[in-house]
N, C-alpha and C. Protein backbone atom coordinates (compact mmCIF):
# COMPACT_ATOMS: atom_id res chain seq x y z
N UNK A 1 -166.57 -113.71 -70.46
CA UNK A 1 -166.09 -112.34 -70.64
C UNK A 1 -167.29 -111.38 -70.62
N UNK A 2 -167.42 -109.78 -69.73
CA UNK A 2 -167.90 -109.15 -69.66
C UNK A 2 -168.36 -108.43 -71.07
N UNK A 3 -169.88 -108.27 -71.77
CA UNK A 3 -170.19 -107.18 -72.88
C UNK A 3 -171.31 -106.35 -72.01
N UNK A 4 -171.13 -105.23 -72.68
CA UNK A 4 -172.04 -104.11 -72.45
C UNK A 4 -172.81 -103.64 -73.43
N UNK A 5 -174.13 -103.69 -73.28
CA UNK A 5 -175.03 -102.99 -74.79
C UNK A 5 -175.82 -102.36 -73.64
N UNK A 6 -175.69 -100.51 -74.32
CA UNK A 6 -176.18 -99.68 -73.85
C UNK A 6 -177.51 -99.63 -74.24
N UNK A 7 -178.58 -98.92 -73.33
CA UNK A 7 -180.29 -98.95 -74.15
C UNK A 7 -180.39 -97.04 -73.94
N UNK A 8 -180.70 -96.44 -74.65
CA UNK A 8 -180.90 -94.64 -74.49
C UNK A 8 -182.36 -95.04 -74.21
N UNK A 9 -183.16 -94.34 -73.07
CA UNK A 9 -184.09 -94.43 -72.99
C UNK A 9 -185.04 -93.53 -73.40
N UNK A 10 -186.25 -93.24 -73.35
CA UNK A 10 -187.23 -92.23 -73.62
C UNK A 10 -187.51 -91.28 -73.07
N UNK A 11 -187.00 -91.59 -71.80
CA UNK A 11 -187.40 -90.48 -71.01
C UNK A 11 -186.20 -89.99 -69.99
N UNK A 12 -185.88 -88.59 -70.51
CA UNK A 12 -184.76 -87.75 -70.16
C UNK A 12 -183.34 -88.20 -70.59
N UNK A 13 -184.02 -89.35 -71.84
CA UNK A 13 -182.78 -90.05 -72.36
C UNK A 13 -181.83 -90.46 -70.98
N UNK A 14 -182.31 -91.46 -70.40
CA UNK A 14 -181.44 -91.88 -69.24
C UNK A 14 -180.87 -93.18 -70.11
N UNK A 15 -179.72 -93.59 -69.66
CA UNK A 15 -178.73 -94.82 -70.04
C UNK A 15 -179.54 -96.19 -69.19
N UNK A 16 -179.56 -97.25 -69.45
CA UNK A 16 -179.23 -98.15 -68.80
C UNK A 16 -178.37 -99.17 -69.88
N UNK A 17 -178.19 -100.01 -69.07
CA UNK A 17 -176.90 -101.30 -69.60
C UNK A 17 -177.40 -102.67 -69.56
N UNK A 18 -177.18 -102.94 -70.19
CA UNK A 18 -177.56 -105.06 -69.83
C UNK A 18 -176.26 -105.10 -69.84
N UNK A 19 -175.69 -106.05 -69.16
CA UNK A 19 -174.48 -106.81 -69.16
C UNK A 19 -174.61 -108.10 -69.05
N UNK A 20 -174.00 -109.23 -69.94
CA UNK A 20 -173.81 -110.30 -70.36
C UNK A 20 -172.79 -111.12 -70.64
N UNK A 21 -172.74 -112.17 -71.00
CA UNK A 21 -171.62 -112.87 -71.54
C UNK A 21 -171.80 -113.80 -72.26
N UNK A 22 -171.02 -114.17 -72.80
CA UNK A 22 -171.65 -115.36 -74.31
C UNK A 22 -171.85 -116.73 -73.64
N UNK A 23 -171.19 -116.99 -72.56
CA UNK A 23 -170.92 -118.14 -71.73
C UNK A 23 -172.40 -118.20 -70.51
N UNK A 24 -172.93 -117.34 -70.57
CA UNK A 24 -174.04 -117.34 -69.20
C UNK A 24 -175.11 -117.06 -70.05
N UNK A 25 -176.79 -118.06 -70.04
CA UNK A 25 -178.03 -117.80 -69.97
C UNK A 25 -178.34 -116.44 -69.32
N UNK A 26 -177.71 -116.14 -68.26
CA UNK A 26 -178.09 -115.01 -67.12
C UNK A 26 -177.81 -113.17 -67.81
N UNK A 27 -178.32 -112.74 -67.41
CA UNK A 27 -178.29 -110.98 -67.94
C UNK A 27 -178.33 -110.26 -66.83
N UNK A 28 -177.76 -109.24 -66.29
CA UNK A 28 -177.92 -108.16 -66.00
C UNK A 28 -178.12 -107.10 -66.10
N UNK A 29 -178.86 -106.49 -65.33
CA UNK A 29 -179.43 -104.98 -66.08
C UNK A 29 -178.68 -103.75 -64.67
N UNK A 30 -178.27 -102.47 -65.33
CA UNK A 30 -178.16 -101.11 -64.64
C UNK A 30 -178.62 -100.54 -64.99
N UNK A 31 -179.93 -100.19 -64.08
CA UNK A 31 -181.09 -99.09 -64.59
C UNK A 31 -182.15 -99.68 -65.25
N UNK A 32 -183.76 -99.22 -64.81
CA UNK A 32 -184.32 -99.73 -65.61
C UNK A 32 -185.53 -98.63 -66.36
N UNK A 33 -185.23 -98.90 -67.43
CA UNK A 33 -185.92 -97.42 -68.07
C UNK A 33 -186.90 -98.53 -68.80
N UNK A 34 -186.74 -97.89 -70.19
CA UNK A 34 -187.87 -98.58 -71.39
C UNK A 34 -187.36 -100.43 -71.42
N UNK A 35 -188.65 -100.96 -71.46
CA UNK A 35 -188.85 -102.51 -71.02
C UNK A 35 -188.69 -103.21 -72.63
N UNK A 36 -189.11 -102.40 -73.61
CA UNK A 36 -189.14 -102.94 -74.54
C UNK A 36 -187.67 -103.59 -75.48
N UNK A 37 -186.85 -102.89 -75.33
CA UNK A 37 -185.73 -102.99 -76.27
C UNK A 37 -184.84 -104.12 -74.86
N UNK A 38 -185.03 -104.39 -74.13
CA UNK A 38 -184.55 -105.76 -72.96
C UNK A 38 -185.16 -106.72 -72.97
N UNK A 39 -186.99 -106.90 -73.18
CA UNK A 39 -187.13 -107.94 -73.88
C UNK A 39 -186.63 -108.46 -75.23
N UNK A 40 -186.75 -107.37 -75.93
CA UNK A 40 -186.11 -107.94 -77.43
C UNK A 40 -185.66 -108.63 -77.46
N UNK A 41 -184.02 -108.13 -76.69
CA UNK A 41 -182.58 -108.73 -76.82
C UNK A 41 -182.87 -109.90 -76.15
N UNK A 42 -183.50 -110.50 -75.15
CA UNK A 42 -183.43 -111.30 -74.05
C UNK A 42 -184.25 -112.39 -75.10
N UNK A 43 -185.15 -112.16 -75.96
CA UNK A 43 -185.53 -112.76 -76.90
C UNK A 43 -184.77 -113.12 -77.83
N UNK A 44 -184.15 -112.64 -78.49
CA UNK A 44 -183.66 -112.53 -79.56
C UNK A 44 -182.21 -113.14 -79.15
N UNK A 45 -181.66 -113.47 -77.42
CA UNK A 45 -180.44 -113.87 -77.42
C UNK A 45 -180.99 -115.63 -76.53
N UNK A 46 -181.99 -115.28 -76.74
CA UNK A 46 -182.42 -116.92 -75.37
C UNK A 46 -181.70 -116.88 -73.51
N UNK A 47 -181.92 -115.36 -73.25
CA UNK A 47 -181.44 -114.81 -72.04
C UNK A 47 -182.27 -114.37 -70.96
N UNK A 48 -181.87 -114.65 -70.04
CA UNK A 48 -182.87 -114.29 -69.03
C UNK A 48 -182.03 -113.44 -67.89
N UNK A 49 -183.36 -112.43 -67.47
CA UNK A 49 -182.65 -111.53 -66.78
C UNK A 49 -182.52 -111.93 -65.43
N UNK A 50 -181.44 -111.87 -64.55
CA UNK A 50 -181.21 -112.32 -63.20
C UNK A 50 -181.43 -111.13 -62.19
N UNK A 51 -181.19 -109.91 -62.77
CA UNK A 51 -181.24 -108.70 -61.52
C UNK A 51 -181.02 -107.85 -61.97
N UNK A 52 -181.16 -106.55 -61.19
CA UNK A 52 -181.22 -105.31 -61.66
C UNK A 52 -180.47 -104.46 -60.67
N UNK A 53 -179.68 -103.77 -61.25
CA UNK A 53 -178.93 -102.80 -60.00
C UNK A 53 -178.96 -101.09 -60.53
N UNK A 54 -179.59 -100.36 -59.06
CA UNK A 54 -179.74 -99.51 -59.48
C UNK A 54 -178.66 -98.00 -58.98
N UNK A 55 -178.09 -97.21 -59.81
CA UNK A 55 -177.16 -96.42 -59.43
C UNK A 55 -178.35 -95.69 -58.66
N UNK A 56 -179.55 -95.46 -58.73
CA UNK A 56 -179.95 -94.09 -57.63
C UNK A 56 -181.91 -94.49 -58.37
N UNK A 57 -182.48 -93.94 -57.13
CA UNK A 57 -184.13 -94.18 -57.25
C UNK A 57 -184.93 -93.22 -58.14
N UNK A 58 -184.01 -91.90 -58.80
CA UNK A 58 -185.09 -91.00 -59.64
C UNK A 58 -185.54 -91.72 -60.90
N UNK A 59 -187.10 -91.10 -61.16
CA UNK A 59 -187.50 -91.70 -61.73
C UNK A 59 -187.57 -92.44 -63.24
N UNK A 60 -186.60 -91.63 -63.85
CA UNK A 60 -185.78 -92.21 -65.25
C UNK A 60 -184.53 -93.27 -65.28
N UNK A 61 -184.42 -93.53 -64.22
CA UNK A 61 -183.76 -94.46 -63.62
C UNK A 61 -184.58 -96.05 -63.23
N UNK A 62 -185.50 -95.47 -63.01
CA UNK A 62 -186.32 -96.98 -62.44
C UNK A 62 -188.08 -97.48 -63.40
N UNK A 63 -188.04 -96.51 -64.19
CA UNK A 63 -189.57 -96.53 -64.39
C UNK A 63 -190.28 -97.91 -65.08
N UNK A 64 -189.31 -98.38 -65.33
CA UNK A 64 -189.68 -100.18 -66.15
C UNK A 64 -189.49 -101.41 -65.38
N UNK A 65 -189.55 -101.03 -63.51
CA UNK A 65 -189.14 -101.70 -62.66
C UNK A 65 -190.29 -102.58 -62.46
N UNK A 66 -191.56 -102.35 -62.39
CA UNK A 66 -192.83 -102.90 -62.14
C UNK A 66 -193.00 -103.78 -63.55
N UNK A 67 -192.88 -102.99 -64.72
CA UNK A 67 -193.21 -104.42 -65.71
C UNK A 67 -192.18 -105.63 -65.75
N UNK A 68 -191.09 -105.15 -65.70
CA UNK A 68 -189.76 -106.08 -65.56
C UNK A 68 -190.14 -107.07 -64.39
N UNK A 69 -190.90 -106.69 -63.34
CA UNK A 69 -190.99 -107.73 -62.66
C UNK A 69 -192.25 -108.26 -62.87
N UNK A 70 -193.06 -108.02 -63.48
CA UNK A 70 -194.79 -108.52 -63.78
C UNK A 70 -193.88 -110.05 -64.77
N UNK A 71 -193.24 -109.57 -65.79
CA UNK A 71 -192.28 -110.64 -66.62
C UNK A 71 -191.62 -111.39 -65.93
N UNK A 72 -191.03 -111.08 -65.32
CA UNK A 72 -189.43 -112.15 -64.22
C UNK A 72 -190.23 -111.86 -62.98
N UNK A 73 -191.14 -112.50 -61.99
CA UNK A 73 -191.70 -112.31 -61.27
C UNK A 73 -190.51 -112.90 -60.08
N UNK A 74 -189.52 -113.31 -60.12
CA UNK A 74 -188.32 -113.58 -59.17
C UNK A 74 -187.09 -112.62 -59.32
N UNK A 75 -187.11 -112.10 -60.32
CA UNK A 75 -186.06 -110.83 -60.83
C UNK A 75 -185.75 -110.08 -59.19
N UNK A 76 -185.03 -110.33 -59.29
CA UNK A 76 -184.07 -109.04 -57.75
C UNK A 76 -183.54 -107.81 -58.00
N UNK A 77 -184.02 -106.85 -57.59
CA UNK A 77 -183.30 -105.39 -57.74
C UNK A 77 -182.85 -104.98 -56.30
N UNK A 78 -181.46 -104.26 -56.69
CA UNK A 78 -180.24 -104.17 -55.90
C UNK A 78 -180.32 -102.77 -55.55
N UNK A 79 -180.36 -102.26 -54.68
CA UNK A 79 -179.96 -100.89 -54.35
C UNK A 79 -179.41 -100.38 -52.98
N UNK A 80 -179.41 -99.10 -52.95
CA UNK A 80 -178.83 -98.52 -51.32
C UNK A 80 -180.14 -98.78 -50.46
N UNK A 81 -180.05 -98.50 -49.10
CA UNK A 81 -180.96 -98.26 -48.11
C UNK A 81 -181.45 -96.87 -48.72
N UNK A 82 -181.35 -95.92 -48.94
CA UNK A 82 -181.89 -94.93 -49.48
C UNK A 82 -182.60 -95.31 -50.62
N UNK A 83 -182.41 -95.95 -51.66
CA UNK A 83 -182.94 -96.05 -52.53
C UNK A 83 -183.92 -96.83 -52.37
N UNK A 84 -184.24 -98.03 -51.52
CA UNK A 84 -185.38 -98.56 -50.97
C UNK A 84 -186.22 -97.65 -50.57
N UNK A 85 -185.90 -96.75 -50.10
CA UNK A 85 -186.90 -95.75 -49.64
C UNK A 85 -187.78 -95.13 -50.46
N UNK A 86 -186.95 -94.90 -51.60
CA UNK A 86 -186.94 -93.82 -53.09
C UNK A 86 -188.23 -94.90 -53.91
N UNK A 87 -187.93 -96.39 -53.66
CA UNK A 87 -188.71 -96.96 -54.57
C UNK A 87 -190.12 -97.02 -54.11
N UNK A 88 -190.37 -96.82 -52.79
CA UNK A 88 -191.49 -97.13 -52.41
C UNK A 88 -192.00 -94.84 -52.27
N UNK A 89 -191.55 -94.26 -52.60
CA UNK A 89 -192.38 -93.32 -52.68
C UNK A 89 -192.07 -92.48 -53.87
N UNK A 90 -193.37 -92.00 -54.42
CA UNK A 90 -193.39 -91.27 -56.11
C UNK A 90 -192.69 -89.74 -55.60
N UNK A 91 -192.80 -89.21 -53.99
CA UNK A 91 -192.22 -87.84 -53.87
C UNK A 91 -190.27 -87.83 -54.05
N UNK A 92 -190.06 -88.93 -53.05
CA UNK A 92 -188.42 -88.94 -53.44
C UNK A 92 -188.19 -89.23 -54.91
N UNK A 93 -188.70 -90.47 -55.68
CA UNK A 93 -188.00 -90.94 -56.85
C UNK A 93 -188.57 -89.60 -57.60
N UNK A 94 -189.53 -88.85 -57.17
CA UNK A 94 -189.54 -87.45 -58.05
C UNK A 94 -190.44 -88.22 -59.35
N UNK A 95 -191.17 -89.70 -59.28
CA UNK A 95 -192.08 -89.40 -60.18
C UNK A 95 -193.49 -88.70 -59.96
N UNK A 96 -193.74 -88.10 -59.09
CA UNK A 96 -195.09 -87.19 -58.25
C UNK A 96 -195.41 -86.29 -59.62
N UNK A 97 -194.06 -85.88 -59.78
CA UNK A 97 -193.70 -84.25 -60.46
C UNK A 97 -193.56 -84.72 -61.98
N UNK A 98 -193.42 -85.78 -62.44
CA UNK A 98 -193.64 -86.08 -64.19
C UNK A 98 -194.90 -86.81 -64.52
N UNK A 99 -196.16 -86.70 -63.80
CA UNK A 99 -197.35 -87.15 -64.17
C UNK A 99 -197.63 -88.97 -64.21
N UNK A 100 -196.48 -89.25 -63.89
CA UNK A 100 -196.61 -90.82 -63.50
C UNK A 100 -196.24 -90.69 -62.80
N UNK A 101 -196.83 -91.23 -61.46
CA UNK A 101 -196.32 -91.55 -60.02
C UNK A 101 -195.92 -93.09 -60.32
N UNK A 102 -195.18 -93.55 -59.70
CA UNK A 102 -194.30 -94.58 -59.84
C UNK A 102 -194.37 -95.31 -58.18
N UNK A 103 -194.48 -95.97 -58.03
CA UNK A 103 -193.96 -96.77 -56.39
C UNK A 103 -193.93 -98.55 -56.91
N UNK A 104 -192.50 -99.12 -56.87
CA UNK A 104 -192.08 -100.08 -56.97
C UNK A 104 -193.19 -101.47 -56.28
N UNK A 105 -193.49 -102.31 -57.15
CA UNK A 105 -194.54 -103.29 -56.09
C UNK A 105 -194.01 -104.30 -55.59
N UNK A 106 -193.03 -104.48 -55.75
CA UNK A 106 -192.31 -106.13 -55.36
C UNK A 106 -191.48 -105.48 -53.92
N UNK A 107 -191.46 -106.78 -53.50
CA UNK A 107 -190.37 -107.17 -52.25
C UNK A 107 -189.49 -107.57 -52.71
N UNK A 108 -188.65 -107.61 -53.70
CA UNK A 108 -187.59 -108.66 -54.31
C UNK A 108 -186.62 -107.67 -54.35
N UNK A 109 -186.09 -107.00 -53.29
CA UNK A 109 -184.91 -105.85 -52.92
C UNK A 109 -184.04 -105.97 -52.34
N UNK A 110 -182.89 -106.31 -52.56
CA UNK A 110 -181.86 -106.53 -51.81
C UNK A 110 -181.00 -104.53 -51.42
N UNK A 111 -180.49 -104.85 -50.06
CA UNK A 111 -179.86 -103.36 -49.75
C UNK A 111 -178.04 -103.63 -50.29
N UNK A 112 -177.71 -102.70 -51.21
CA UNK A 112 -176.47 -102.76 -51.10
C UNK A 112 -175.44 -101.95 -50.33
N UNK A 113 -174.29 -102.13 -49.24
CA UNK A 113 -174.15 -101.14 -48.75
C UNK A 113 -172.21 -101.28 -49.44
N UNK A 114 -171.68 -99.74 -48.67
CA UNK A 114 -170.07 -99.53 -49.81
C UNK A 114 -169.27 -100.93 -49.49
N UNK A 115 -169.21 -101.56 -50.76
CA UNK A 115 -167.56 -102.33 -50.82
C UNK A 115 -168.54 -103.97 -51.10
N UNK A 116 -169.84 -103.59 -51.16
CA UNK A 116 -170.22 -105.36 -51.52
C UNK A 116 -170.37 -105.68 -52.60
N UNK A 117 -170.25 -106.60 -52.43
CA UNK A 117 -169.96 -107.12 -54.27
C UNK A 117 -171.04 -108.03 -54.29
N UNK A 118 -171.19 -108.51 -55.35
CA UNK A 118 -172.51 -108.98 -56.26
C UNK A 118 -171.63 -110.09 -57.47
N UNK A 119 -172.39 -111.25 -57.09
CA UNK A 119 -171.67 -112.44 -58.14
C UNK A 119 -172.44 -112.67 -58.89
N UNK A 120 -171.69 -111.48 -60.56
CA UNK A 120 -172.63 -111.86 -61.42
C UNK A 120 -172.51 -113.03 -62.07
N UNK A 121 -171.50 -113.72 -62.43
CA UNK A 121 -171.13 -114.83 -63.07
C UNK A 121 -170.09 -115.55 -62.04
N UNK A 122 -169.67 -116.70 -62.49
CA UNK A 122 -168.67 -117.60 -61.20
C UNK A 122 -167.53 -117.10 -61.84
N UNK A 123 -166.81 -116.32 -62.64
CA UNK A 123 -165.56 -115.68 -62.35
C UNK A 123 -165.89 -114.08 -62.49
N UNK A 124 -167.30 -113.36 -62.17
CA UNK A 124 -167.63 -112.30 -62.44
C UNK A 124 -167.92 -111.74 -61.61
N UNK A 125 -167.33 -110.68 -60.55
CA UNK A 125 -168.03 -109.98 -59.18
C UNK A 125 -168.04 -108.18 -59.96
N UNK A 126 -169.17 -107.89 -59.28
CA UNK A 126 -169.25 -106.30 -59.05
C UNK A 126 -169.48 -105.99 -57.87
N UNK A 127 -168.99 -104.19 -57.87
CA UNK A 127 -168.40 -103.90 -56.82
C UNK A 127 -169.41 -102.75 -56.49
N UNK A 128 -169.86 -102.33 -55.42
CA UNK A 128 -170.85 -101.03 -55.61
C UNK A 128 -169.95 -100.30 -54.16
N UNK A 129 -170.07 -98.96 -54.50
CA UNK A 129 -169.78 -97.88 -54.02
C UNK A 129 -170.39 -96.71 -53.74
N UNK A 130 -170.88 -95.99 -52.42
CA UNK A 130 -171.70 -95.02 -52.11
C UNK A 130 -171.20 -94.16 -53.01
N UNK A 131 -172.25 -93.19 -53.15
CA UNK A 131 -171.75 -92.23 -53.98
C UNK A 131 -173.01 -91.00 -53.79
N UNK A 132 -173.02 -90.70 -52.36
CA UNK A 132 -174.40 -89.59 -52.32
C UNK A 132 -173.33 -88.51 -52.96
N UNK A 133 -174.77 -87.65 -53.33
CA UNK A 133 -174.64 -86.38 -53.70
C UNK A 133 -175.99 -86.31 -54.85
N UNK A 134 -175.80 -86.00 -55.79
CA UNK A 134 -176.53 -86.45 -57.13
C UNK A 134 -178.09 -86.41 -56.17
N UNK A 135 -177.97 -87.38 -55.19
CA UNK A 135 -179.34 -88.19 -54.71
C UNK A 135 -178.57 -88.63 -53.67
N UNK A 136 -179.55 -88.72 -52.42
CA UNK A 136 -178.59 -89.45 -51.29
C UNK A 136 -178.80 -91.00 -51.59
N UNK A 137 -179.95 -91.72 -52.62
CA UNK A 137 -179.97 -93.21 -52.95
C UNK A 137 -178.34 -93.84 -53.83
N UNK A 138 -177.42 -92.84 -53.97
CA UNK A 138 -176.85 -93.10 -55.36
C UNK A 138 -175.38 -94.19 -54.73
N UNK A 139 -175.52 -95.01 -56.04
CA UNK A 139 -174.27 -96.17 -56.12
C UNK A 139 -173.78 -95.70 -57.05
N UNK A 140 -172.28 -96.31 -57.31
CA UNK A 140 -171.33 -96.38 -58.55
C UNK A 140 -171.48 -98.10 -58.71
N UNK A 141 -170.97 -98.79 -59.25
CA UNK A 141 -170.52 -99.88 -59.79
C UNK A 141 -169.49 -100.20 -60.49
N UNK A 142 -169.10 -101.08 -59.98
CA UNK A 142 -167.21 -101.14 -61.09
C UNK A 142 -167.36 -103.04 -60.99
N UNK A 143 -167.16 -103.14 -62.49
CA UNK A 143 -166.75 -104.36 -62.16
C UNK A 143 -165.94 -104.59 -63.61
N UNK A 144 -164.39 -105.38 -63.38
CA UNK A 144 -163.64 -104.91 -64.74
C UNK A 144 -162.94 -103.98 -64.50
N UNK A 145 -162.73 -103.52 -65.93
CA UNK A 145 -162.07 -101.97 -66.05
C UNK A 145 -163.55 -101.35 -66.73
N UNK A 146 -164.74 -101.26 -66.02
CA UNK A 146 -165.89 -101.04 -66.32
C UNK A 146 -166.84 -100.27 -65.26
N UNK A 147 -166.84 -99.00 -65.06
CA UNK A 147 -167.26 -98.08 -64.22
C UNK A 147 -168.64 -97.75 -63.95
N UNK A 148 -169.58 -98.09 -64.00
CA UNK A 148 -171.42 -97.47 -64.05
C UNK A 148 -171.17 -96.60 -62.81
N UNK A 149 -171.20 -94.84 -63.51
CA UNK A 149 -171.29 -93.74 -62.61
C UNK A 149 -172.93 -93.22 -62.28
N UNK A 150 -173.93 -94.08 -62.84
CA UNK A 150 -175.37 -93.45 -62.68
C UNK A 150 -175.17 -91.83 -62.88
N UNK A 151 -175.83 -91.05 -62.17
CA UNK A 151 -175.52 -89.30 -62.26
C UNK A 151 -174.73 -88.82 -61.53
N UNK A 152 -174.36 -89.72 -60.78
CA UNK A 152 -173.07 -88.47 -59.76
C UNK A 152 -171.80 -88.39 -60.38
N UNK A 153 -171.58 -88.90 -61.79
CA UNK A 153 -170.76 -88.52 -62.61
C UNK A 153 -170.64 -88.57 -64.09
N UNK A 154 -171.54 -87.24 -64.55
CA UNK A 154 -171.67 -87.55 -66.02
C UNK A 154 -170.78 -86.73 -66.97
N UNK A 155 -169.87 -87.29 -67.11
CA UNK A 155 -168.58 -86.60 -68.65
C UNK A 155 -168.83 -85.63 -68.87
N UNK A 156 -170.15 -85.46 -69.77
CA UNK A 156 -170.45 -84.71 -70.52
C UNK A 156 -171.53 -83.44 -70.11
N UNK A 157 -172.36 -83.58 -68.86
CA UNK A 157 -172.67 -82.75 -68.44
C UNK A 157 -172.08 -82.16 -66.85
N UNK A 158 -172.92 -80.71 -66.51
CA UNK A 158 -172.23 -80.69 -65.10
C UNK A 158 -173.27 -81.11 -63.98
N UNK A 159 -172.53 -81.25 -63.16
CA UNK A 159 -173.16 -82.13 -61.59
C UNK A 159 -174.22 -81.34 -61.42
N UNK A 160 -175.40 -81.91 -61.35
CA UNK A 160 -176.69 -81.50 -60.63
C UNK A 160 -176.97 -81.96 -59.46
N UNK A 161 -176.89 -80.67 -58.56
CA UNK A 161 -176.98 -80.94 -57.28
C UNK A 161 -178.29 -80.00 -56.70
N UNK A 162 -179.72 -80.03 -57.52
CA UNK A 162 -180.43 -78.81 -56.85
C UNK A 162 -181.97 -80.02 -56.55
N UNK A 163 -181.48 -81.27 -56.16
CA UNK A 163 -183.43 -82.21 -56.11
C UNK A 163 -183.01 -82.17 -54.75
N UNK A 164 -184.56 -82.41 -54.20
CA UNK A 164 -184.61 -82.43 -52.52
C UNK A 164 -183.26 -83.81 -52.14
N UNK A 165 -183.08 -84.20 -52.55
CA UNK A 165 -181.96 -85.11 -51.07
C UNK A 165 -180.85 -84.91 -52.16
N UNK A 166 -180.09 -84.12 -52.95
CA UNK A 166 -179.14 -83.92 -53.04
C UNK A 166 -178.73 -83.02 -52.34
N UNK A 167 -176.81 -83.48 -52.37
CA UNK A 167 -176.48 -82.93 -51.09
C UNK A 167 -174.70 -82.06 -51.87
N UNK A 168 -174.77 -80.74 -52.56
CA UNK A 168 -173.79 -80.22 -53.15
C UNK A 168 -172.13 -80.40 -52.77
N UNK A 169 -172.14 -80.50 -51.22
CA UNK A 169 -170.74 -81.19 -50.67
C UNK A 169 -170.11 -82.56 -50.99
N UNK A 170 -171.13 -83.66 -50.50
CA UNK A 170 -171.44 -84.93 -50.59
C UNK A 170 -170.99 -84.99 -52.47
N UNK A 171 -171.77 -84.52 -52.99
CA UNK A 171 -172.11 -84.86 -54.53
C UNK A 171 -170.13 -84.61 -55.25
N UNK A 172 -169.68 -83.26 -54.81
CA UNK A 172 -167.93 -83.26 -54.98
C UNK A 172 -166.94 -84.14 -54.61
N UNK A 173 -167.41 -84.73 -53.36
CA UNK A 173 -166.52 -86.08 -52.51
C UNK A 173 -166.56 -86.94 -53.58
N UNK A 174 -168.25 -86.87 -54.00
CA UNK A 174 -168.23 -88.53 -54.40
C UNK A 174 -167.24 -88.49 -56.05
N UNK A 175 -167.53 -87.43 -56.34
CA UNK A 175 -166.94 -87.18 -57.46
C UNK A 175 -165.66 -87.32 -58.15
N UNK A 176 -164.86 -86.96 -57.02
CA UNK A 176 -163.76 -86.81 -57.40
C UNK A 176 -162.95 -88.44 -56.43
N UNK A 177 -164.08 -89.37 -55.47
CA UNK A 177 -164.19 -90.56 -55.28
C UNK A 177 -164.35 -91.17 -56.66
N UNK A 178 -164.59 -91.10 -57.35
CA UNK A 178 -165.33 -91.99 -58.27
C UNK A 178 -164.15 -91.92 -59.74
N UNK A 179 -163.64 -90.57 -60.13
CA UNK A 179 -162.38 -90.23 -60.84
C UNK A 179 -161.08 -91.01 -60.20
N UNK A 180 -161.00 -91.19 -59.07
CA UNK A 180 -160.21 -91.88 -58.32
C UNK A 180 -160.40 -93.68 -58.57
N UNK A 181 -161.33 -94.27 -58.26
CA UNK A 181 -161.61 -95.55 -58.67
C UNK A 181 -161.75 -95.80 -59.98
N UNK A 182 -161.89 -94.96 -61.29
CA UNK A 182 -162.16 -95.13 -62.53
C UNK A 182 -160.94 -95.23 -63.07
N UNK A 183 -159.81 -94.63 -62.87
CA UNK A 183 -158.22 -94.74 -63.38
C UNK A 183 -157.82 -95.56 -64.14
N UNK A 184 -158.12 -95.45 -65.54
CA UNK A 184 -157.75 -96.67 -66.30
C UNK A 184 -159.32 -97.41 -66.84
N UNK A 185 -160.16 -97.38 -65.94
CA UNK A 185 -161.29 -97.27 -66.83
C UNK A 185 -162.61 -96.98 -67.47
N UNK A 186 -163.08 -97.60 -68.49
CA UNK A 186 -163.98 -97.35 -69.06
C UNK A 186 -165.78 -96.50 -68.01
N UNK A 187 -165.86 -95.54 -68.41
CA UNK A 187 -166.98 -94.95 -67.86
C UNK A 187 -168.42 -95.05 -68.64
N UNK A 188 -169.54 -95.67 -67.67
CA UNK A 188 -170.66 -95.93 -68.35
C UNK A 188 -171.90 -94.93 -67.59
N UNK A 189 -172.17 -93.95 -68.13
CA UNK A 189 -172.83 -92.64 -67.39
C UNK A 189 -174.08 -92.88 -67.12
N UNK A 190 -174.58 -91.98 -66.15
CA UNK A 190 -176.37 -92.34 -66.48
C UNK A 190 -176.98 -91.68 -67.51
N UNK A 191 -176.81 -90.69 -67.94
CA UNK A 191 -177.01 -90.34 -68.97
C UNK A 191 -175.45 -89.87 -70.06
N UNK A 192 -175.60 -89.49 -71.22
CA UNK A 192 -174.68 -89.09 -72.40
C UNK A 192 -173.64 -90.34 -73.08
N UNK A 193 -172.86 -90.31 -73.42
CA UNK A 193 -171.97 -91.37 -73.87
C UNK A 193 -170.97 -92.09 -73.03
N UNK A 194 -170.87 -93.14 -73.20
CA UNK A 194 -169.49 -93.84 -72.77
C UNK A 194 -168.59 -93.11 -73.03
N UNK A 195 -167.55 -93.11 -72.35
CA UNK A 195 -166.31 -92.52 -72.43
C UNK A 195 -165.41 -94.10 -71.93
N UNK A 196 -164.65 -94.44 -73.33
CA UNK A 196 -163.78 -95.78 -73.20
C UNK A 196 -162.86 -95.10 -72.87
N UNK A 197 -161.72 -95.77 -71.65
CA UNK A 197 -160.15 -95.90 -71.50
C UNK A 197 -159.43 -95.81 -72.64
């Protein structure tokens, strides 16, 4: 069975998620911000992390991607063709402009493109879904009645559509795409609170 333990991060308070199950050694992560409070747990539960999937390449989104893999030196991170792009330069992921430039060092990248799924466990698939706007790198994720909207859909704040590859048309499609696939459930934001079904 699917759990979710949210991590608030440090910087711009971005969300990420581990997802787990009591039945699997294996962990998953959405988003990778502060490294510290994922070792903990991964300690503290005898878990090891299998992969990382990312809703979009800005840089509060990814910034614990390089130590996470210095640790799990086989660890796989999942993203769009855009977001491959995003990881290998500090101007798109926009860390240029917060005094840490950031550029991802591993090859261990898989491209996700709309409607593929990802076997997190042997009765466990997730589902990823384009979702430009926000960022042209950006995914949704659904797996469950369990939604990861990254930023192109946050509850509680309104749509930011003003960084170089956001795209203000794109960013409404996906939006009201994404309210459409969530119907019934649970929303896990990139930033602010869960909002349960």
């Amino acid at each position: 069975m699917l759990e979710i333990k949210r991590i608030v991060n440090s910087i711009f308070s971005s969300n990420s998620y581990l997802l787990y199950s009591d039945d699997s050694p294996e962990v998953w992560l959405i988003d990778a911000g502060d490294v510290d409070p994922i070792c903990n747990y991964l300690a503290l539960n005898s878990k090891k992390l299998k992969g990382v999937l990312l809703t979009h390449t800005h840089f509060d989104h990814i910034y614990g991607l390089n130590r996470l893999a210095n640790v799990f030196p086989e660890l796989m991170v999942y993203t769009s063709y855009r977001g491959k792009e995003g990881l290998g330069s500090d101007k798109l992921n926009m860390s240029r402009y917060n005094l840490r430039p950031f550029v991802f060092r591993s090859d261990n990248v898989e491209i996700l493109q709309e409607g593929q799924e990802v076997q997190l466990w042997e009765n466990v698939r997730l589902m990823a879904f384009e979702t430009p706007g926000h960022d042209w790198s950006a995914l949704c994720f659904k797996v469950g009645d369990a939604v990861f909207t990254g930023d192109s859909y946050l509850p509680q704040y309104d749509l930011i559509t003003n960084f170089p590859k956001s795209n203000k048309e794109q960013a409404f499609k996906s939006l009201e795409r994404i309210k459409e696939l969530s119907v019934g459930c649970s929303l896990y934001p990139g930033h602010g609170d869960i909002v349960y079904a």
